[in-house]
Protein backbone atom coordinates (compact mmCIF):
# COMPACT_ATOMS: atom_id res chain seq x y z
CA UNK A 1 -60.03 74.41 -21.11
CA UNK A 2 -62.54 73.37 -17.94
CA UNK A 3 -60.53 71.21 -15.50
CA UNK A 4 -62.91 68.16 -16.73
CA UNK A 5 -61.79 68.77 -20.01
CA UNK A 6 -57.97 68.01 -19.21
CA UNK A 7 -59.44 65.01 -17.32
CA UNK A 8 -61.46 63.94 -20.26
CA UNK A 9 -58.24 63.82 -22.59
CA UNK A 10 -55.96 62.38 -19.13
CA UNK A 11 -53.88 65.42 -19.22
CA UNK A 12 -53.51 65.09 -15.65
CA UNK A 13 -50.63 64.90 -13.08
CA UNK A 14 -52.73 61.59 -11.67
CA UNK A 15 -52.18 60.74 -8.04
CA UNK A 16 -53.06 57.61 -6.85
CA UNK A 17 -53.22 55.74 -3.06
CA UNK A 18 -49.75 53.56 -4.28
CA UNK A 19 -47.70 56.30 -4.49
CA UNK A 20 -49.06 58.15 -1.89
CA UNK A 21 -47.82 55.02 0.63
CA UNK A 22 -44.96 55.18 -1.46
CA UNK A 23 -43.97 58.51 -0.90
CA UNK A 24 -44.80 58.65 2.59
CA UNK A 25 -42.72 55.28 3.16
CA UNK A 26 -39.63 56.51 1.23
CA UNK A 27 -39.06 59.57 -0.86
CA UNK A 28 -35.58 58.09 -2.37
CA UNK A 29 -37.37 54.50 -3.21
CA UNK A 30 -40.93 57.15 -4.35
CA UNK A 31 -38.49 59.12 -6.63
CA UNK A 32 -36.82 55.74 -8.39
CA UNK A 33 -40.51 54.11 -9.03
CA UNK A 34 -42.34 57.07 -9.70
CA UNK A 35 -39.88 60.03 -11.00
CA UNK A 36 -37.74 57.40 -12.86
CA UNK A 37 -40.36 54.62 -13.82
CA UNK A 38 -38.00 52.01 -12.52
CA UNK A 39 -39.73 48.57 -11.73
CA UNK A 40 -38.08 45.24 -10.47
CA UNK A 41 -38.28 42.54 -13.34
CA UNK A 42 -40.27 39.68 -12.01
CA UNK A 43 -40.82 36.38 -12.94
CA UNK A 44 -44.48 36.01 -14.18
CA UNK A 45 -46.48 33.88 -12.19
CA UNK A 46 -49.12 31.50 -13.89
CA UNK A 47 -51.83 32.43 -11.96
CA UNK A 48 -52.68 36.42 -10.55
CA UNK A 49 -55.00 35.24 -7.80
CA UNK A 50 -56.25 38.63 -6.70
CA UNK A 51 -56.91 39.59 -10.33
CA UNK A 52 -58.77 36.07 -11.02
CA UNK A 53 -60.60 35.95 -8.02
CA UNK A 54 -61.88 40.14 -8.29
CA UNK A 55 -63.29 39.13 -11.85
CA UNK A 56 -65.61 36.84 -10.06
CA UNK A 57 -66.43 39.24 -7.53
CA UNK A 58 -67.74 41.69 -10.31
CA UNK A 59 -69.74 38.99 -11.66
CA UNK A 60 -71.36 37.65 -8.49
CA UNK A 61 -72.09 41.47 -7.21
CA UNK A 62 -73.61 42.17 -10.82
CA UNK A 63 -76.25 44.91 -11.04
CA UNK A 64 -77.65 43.32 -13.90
CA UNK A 65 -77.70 39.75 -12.56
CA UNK A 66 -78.56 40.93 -8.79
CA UNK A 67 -82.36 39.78 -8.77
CA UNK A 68 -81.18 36.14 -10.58
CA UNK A 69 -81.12 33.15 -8.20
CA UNK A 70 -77.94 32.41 -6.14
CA UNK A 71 -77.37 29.45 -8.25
CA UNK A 72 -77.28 30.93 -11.55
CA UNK A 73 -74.91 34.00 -10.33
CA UNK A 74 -72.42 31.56 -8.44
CA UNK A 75 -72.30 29.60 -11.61
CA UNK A 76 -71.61 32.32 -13.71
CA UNK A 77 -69.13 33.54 -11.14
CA UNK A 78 -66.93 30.55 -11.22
CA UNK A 79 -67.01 30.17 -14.90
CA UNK A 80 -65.68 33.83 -14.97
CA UNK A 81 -62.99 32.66 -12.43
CA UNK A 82 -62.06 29.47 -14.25
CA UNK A 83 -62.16 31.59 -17.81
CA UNK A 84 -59.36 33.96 -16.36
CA UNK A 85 -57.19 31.66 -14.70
CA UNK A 86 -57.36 29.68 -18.11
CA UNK A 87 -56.36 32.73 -20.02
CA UNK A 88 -53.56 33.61 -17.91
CA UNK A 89 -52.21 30.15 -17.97
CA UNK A 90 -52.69 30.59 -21.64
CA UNK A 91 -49.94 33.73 -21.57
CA UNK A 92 -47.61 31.89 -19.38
CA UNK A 93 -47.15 28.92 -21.64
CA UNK A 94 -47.12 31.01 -24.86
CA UNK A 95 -44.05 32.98 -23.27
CA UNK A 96 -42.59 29.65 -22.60
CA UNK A 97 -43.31 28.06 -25.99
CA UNK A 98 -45.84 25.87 -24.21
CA UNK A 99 -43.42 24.99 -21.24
CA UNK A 100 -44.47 24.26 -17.80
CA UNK A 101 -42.85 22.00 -15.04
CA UNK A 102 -44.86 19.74 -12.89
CA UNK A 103 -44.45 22.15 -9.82
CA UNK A 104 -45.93 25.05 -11.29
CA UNK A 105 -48.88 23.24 -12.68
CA UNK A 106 -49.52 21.89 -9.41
CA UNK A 107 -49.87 25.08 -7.62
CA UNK A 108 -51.81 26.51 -10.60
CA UNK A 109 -54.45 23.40 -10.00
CA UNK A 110 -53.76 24.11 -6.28
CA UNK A 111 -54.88 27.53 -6.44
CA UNK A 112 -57.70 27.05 -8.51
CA UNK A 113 -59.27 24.90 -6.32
CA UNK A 114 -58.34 27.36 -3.59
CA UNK A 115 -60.17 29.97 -5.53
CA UNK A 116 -63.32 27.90 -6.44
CA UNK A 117 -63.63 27.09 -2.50
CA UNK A 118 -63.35 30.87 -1.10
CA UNK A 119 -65.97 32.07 -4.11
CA UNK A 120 -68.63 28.56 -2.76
CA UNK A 121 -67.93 29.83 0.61
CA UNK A 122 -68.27 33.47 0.25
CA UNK A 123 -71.64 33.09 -2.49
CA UNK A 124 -73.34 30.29 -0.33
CA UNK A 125 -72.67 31.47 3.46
CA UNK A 126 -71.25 34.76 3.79
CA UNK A 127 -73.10 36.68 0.99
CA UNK A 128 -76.39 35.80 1.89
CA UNK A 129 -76.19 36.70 5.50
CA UNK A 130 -74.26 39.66 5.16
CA UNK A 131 -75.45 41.44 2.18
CA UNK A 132 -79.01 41.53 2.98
CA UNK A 133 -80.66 44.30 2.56
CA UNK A 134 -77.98 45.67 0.20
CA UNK A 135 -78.31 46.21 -3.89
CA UNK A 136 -75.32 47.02 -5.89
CA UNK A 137 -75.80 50.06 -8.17
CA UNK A 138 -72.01 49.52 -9.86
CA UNK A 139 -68.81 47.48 -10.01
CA UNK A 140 -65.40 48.48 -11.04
CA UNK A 141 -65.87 52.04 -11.13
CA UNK A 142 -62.74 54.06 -12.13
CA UNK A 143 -62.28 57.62 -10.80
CA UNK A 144 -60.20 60.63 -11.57
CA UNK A 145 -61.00 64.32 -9.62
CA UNK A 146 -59.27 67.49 -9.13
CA UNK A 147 -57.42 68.06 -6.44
CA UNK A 148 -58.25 71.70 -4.56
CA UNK A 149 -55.94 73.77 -1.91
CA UNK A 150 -57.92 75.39 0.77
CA UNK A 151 -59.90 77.84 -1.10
CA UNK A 152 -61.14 75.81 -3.44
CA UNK A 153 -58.15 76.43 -6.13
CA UNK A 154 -57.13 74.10 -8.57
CA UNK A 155 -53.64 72.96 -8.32
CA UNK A 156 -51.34 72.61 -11.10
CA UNK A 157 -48.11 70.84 -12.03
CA UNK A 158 -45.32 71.94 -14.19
CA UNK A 159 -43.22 68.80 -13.67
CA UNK A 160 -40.76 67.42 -16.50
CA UNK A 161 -43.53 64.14 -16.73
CA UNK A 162 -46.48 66.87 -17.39
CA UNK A 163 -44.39 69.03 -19.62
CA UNK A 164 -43.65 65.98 -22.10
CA UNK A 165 -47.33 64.83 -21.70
CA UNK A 166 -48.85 68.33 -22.46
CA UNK A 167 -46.24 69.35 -25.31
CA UNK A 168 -47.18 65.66 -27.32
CA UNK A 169 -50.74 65.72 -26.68
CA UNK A 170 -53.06 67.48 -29.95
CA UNK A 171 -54.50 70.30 -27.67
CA UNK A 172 -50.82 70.85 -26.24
CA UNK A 173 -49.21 70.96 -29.57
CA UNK A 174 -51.58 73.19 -31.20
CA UNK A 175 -51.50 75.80 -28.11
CA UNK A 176 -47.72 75.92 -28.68
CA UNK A 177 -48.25 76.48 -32.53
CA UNK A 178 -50.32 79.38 -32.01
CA UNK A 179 -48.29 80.90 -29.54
CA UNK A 180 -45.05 80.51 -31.72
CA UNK A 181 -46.97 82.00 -34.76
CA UNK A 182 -47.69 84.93 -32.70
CA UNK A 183 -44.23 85.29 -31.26
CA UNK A 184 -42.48 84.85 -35.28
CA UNK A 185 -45.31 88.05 -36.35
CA UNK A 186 -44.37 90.14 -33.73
CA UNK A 187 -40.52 89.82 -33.11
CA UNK A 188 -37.85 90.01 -35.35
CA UNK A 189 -35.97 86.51 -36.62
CA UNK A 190 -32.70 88.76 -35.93
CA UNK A 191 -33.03 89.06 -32.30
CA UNK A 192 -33.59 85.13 -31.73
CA UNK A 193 -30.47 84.71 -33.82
CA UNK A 194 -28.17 87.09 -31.71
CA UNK A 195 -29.06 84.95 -29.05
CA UNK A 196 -27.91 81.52 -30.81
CA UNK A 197 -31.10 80.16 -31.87
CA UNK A 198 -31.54 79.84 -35.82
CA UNK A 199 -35.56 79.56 -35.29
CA UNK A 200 -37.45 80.75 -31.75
CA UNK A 201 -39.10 77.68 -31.65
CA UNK A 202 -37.35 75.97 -29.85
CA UNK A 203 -36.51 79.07 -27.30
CA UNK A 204 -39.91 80.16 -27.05
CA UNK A 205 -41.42 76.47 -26.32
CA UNK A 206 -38.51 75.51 -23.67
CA UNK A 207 -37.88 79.18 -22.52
CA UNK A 208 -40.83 81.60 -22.92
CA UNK A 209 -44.03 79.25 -23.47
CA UNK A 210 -42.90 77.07 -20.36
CA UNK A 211 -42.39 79.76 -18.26
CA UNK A 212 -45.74 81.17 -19.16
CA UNK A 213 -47.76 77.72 -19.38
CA UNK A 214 -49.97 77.17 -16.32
CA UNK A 215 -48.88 73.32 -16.18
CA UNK A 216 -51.82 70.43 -15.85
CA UNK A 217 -54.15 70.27 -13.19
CA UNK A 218 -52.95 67.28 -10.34
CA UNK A 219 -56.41 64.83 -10.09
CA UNK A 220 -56.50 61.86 -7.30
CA UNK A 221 -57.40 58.20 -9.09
CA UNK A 222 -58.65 55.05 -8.64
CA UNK A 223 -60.82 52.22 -8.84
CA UNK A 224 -63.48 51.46 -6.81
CA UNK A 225 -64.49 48.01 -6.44
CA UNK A 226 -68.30 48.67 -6.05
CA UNK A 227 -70.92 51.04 -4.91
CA UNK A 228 -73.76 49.47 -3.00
CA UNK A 229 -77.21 50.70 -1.63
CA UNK A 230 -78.71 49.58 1.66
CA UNK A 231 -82.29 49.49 2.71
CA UNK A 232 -81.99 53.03 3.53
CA UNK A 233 -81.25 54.18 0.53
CA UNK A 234 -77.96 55.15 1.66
CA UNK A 235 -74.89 54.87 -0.47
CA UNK A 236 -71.53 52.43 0.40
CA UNK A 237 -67.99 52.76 -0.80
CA UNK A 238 -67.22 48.63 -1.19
CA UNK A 239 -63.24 47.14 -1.24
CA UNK A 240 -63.00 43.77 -1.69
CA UNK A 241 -59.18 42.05 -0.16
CA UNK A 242 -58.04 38.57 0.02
CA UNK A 243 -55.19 37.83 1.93
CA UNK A 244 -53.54 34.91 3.42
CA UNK A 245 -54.20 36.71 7.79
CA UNK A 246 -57.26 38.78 8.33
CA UNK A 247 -56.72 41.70 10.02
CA UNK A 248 -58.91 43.40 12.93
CA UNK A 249 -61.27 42.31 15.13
CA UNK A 250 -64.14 39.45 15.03
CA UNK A 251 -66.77 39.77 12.18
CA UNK A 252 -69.57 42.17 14.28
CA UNK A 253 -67.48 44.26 16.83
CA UNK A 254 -66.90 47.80 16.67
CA UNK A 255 -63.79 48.38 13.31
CA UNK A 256 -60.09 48.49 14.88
CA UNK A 257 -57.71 51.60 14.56
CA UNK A 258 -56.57 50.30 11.52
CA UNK A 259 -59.75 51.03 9.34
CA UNK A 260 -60.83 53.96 11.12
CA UNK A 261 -57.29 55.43 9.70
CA UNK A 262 -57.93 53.59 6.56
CA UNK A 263 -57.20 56.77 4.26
CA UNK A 264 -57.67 54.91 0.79
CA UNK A 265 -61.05 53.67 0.96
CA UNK A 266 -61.74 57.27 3.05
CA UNK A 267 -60.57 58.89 -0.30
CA UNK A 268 -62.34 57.07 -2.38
CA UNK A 269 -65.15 58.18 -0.01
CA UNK A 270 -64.43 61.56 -0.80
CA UNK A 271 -63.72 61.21 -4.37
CA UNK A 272 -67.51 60.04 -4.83
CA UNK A 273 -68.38 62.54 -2.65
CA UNK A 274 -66.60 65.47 -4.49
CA UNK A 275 -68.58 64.13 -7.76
CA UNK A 276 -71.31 64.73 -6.22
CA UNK A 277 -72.41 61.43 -4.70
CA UNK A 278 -73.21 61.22 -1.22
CA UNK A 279 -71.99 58.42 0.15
CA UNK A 280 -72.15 57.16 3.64
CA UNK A 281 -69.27 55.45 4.31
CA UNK A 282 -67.73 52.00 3.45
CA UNK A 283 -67.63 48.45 3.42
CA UNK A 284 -64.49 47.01 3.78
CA UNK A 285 -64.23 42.64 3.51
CA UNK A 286 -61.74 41.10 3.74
CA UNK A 287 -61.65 37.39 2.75
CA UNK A 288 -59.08 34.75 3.92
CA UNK A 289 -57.28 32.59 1.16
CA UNK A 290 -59.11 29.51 2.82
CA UNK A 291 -62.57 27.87 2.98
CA UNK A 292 -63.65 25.57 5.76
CA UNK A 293 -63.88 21.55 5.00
CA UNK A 294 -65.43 19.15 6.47
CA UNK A 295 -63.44 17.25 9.69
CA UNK A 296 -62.08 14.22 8.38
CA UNK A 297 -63.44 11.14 10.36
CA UNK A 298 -60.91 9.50 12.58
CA UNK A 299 -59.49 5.58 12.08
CA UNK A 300 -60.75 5.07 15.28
CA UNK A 301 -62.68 6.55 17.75
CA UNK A 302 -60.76 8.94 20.08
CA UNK A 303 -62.39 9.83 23.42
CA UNK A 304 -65.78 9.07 22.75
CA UNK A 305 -65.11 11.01 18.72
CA UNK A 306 -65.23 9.48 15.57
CA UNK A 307 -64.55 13.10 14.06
CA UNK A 308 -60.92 14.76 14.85
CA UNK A 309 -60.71 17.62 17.22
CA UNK A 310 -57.72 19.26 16.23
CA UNK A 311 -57.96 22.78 16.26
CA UNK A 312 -55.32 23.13 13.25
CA UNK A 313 -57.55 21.86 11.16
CA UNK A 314 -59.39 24.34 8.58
CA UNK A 315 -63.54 24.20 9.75
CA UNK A 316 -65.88 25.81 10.68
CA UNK A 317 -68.83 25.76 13.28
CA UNK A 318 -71.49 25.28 11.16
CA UNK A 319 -70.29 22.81 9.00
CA UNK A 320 -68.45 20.73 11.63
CA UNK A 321 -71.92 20.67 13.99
CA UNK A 322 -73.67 19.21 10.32
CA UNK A 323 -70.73 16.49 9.63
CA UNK A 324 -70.81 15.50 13.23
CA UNK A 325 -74.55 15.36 13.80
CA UNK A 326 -75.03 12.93 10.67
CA UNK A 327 -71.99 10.88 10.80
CA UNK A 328 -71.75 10.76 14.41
CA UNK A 329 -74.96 11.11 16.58
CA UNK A 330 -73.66 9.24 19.32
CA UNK A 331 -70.91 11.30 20.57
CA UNK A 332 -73.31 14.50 19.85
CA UNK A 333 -75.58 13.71 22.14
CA UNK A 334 -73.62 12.25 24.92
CA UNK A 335 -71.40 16.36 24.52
CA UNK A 336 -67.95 14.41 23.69
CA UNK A 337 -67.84 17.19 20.76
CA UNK A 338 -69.05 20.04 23.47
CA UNK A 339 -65.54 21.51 23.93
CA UNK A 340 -64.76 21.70 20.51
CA UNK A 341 -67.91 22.95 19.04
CA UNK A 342 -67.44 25.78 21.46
CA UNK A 343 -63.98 26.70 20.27
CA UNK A 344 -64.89 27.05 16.78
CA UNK A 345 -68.00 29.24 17.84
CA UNK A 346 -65.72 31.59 20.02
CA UNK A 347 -62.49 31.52 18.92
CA UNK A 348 -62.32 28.89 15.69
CA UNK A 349 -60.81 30.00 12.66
CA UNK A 350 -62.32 33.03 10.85
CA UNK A 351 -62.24 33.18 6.88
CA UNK A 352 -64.11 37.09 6.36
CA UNK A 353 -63.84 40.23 7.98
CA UNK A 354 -66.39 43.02 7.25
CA UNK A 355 -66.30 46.28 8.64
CA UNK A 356 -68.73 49.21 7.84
CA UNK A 357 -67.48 52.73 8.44
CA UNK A 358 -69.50 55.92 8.61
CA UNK A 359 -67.96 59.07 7.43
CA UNK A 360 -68.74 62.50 8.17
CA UNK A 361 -68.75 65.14 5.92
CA UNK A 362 -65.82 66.58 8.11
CA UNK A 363 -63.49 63.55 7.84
CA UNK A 364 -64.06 63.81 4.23
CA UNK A 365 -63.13 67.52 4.11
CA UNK A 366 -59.87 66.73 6.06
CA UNK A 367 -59.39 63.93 3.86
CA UNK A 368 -59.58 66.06 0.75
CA UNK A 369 -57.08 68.43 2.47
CA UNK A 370 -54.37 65.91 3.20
CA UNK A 371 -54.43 64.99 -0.27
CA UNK A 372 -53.83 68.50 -0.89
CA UNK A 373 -51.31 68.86 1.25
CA UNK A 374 -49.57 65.36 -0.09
CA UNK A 375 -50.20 66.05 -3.59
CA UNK A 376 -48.29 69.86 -3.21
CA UNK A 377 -45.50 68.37 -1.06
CA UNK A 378 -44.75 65.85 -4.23
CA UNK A 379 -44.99 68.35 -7.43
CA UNK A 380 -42.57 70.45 -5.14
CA UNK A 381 -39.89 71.80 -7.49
CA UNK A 382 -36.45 70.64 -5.97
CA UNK A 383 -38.15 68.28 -3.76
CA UNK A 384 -35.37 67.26 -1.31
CA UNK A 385 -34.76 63.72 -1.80
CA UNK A 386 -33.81 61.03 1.19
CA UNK A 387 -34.02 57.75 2.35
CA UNK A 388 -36.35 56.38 5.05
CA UNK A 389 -34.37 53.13 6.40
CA UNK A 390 -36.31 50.80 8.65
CA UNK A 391 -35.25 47.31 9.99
CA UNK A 392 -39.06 45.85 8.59
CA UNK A 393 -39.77 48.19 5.35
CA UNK A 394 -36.42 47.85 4.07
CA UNK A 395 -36.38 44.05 4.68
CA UNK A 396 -39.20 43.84 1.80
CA UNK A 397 -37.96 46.62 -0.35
CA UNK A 398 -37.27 45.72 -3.92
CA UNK A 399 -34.43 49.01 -4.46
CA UNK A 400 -32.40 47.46 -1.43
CA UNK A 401 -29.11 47.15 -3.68
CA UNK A 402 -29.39 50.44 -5.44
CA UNK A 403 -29.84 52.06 -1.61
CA UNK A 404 -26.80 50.27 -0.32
CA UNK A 405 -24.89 51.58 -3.65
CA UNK A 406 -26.14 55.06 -3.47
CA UNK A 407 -25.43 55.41 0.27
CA UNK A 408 -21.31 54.32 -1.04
CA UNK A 409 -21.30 57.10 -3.94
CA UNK A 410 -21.01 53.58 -6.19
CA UNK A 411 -22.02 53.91 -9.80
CA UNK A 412 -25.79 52.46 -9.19
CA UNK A 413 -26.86 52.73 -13.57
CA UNK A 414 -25.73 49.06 -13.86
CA UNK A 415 -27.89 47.45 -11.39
CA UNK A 416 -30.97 49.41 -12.99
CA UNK A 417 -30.06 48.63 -16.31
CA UNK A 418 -29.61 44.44 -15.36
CA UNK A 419 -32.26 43.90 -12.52
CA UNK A 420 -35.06 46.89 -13.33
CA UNK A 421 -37.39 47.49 -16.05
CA UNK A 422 -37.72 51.49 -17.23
CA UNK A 423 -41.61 51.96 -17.72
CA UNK A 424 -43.23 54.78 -19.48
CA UNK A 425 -46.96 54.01 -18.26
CA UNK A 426 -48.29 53.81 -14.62
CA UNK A 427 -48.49 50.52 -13.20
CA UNK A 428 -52.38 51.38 -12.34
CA UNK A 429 -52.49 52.10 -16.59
CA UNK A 430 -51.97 48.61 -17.25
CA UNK A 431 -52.62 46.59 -14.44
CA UNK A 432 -56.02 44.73 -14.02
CA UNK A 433 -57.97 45.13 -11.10
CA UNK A 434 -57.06 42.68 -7.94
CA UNK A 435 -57.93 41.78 -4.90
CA UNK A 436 -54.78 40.94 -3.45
CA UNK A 437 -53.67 42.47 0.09
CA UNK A 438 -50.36 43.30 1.60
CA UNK A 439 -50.91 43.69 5.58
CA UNK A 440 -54.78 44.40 4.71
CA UNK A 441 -53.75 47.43 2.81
């Protein structure tokens, strides 16, 4: 078969940006989630923000509904909001026979407000002003290419995972049945039984047809959260994050360290880009879980304010100059606000970051080849296998117990078999698409 044919019917080794930071984090807690499919059990929560909030994202940045009026698109991107925090709601109760204490549907009514506020803001102010002159061509565009070593080779994986996937697949069964058919005309039974085997099928398909089989190709996948086209008629990579601290600079200045290195958005860059679409580079926004309000009016007037000036408080310029102008024209004019409104112009709270990368066609050839390098370094036969203890990453990691155990030569089984699930599938084969951030990765 073609390489895009194994990719066609997902007989891949798939690589994806998770296990990449995974493996580069710790190859001991890599092996456990990835070679052993072990997953902490978790408590479900009632509502999957990220996941919620990205569904209206896809509807708002709708190809289809791009040339509609901003009403009509915000409306039908907070009915698609409300819609799938309803339906998740609707899975948490029916896995608690309809039981739900008073603090968990407060913070599900909490966050839906929360939700409904970020989507006004970001539809009605940010979207307006910063997407102009861009089109979307696509949303939610999932991705799967070959991954090449320096010459252009494709590499291939003879793992235990790609063995089982290849040998229960149709095209990998009836490859195996035509080689054993030729093996039983040509040999005799006899010899396979002097070596303890009633039938050579089993020999040949563990033995002779492994040794011989040329494995499954290793792809790179993912999701891309949208494609966009600017006045140019050049082509953007776009990742959408929400998180509860922005990271970078202000809105505008040149993009931080951090997303220069950015190296999964950069892949996805050269995913497109080995699939023959040129893109230029990408977007990455970031929105805070927050929306401004407006100031709430003091009891009584406080140096020549009727408005509070506390700097806590979550505002913005814009709508804090249009409160104060209407319900307090007064201290306006005579500058009482003056120190204040120039706070939240330079230095007020910020609640979006966008940043807008070039890449050359060289960083996306180097980018390509540290995949390569990655994805060899992990289909390694007899991969050595260590831990990579840090005071911060192992303060967060979910295998802390089993470490501790493994590091003591204790018995470890029981604590996967009470606190970890065994899964069979991917958690990017199940999981819906979020927007959800962890230190704006």
């Amino acid at each position: 078969m073609e390489i895009n044919d194994y990719i066609t019917l997902k007989l891949t080794h798939s690589i994806h940006t998770s296990e990449r930071l995974s493996f580069r984090g710790c190859r001991r807690r890599w092996n456990w989630i990835f070679g052993h499919g072990y997953y902490p059990q978790t408590t479900a929560k009632p509502l999957e923000f990220g996941t919620a909030f990205h569904k209206a994202m896809e509807k708002w940045y709708d190809p289809a509904f791009w040339n509609k009026d901003a009403e009509t698109r915000l409306t039908l991107a907070e009915l698609e909001f409300k819609n799938t925090c309803n339906q998740q709601k609707a899975t948490y109760l029916k896995d608690r026979e309809g039981n739900i204490d008073a603090e968990v549907e407060a913070d599900f009514k909490e966050r839906v407000e929360l939700g409904v506020g970020m989507l006004r803001y970001h539809c009605k102010n940010v979207s307006p002003k910063l997407d102009r002159g861009l089109r979307p061509i696509q949303t939610e565009i999932e991705f799967e290419v070959p991954i090449t070593d320096n010459n252009g080779n494709p590499i291939w994986c003879k793992c235990d995972s790609c063995w089982q996937l290849w040998r229960n697949s149709d095209v990998g069964r009836k490859d195996i049945d035509a080689y054993i058919q030729r093996a039983r005309d040509d040999d005799d039974r006899k010899w396979w039984q002097a070596k303890g085997y009633d039938d050579p099928y089993k020999f040949l398909t563990d033995k002779w047809y492994r040794h011989k089989w040329q494995g499954l190709p290793v792809a790179y996948g993912g999701r891309i959260d949208a494609l966009m086209q600017d006045e140019y008629g050049r082509i953007w990579v776009v990742d959408w994050k929400t998180a509860a601290r922005l990271s970078g600079q202000e809105e505008g200045d040149s993009p931080d360290e951090f997303i220069q290195l950015d190296d999964q958005v950069t892949s996805y860059c050269w995913a497109m880009w080995v699939l023959g679409i040129e893109v230029a580079g990408f977007i990455h926004h970031e929105i805070k879980k927050a929306f401004p309000l407006p100031p709430e009016p003091n009891k009584v007037k406080r140096q020549g304010c009727w408005y509070s000036v506390n700097k806590q408080q979550n505002t913005s310029y814009e709508l804090y100059l249009e409160t104060i102008r209407e319900g307090d024209p007064v201290g306006y004019d005579s500058g009482a606000y003056n120190e204040f409104l120039e706070y939240l112009k330079e230095t007020g709270p910020r609640y979006y970051s966008r940043k807008q990368v070039v890449r050359s066609e060289a960083e996306l050839r180097n980018a390509g080849w540290n995949i390569a390098m990655e994805a060899m370094e992990m289909i390694r036969p007899n991969l050595p296998i260590y831990p990579s203890p840090g005071r911060f990453a192992c303060s967060f990691c979910a295998f802390r117990q089993p470490c501790i155990a493994t590091n003591r030569d204790e018995d470890v089984e029981y604590l996967f078999a009470s606190s970890y699930d065994v899964r069979s599938r991917r958690y990017w084969e199940h999981t819906l698409p979020s927007t959800d951030s962890k230190g704006g990765q």
